[in-house]
C-alpha atoms as a PDB file:
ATOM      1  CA  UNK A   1       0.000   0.000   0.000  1.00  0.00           C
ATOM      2  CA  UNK A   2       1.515   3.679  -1.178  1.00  0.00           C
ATOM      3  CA  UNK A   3       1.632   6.478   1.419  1.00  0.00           C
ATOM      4  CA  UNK A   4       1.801   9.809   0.301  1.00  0.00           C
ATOM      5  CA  UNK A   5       4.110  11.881   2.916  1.00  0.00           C
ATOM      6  CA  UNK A   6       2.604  14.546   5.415  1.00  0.00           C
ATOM      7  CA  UNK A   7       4.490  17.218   3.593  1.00  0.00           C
ATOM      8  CA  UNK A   8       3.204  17.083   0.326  1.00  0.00           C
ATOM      9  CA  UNK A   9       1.511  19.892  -1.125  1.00  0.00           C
ATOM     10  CA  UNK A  10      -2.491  20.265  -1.338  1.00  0.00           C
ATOM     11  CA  UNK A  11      -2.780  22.886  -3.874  1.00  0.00           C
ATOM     12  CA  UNK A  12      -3.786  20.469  -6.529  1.00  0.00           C
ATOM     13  CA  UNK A  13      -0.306  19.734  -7.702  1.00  0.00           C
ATOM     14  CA  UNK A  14       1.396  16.536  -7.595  1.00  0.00           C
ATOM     15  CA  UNK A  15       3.970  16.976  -5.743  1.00  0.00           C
ATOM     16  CA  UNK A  16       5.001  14.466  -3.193  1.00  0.00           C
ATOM     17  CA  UNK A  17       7.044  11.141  -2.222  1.00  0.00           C
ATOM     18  CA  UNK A  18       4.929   7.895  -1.617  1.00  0.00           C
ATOM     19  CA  UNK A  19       6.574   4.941   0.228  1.00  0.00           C
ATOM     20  CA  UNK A  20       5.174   1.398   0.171  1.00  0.00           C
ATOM     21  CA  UNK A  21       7.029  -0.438   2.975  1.00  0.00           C
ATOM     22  CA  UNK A  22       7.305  -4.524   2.592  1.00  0.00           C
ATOM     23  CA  UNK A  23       9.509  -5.657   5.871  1.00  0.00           C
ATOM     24  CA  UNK A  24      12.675  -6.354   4.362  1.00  0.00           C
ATOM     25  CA  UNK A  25      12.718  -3.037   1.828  1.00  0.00           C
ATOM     26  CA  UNK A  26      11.089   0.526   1.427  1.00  0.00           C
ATOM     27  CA  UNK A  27      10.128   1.244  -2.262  1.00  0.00           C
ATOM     28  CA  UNK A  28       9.915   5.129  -2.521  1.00  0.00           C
ATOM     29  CA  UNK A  29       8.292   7.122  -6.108  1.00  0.00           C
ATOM     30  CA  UNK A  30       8.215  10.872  -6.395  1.00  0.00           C
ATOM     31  CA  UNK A  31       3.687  10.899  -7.633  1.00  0.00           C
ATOM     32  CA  UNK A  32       4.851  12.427 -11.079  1.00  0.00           C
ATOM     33  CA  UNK A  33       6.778  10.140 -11.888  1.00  0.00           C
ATOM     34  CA  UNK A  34       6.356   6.955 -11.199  1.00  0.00           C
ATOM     35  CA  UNK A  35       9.316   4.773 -11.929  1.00  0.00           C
ATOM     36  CA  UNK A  36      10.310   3.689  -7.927  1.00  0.00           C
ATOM     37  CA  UNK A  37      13.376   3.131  -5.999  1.00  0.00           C
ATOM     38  CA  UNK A  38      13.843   0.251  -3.538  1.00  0.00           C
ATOM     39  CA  UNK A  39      15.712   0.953  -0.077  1.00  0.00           C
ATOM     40  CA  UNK A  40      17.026  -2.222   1.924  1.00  0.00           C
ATOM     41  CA  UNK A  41      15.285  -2.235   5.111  1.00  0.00           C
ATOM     42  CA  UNK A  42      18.737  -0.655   7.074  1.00  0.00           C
ATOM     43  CA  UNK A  43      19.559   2.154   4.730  1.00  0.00           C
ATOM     44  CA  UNK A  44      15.629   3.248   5.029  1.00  0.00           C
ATOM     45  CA  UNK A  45      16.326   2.735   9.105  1.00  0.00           C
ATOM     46  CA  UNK A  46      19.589   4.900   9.126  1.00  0.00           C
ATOM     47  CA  UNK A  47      17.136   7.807   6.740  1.00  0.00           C
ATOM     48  CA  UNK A  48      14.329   7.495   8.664  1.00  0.00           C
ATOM     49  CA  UNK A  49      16.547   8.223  12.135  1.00  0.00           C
ATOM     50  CA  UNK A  50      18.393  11.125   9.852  1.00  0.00           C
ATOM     51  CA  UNK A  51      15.579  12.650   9.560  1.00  0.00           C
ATOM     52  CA  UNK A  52      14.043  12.100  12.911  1.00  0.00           C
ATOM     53  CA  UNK A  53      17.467  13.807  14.233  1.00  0.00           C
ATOM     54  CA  UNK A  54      17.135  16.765  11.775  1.00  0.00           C
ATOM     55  CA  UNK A  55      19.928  15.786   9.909  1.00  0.00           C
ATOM     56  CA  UNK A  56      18.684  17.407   6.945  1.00  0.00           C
ATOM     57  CA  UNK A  57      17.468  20.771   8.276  1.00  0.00           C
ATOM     58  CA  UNK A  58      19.153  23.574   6.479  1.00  0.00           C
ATOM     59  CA  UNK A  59      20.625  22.179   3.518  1.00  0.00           C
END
């Protein structure tokens, strides 16, 4: 099942990352285009806690 992120944009636009997690991998599409990636379950662990830390914050 796809969920569309929290942050996304309700103006109408498309504009937002969807995540399908499967226990042993995270696949992640951007909702214009929908070609996905697949994340391992650690490496979408370590960016989940990155992001949970702020680790991206003023980039």
């Amino acid at each position: 099942m796809w969920r569309k992120s929290s942050r996304s944009n309700g103006n109408g636009e498309a504009n937002c990352v969807e995540v399908a997690l499967n226990g042993s991998a995270a696949r992640v599409r951007d909702s214009k285009n929908r070609a996905e990636s697949v994340v391992a379950a650690p490496g979408w662990a370590a960016f989940i806690g990155a992001v949970k830390r702020g680790d991206f914050e003023n980039r």
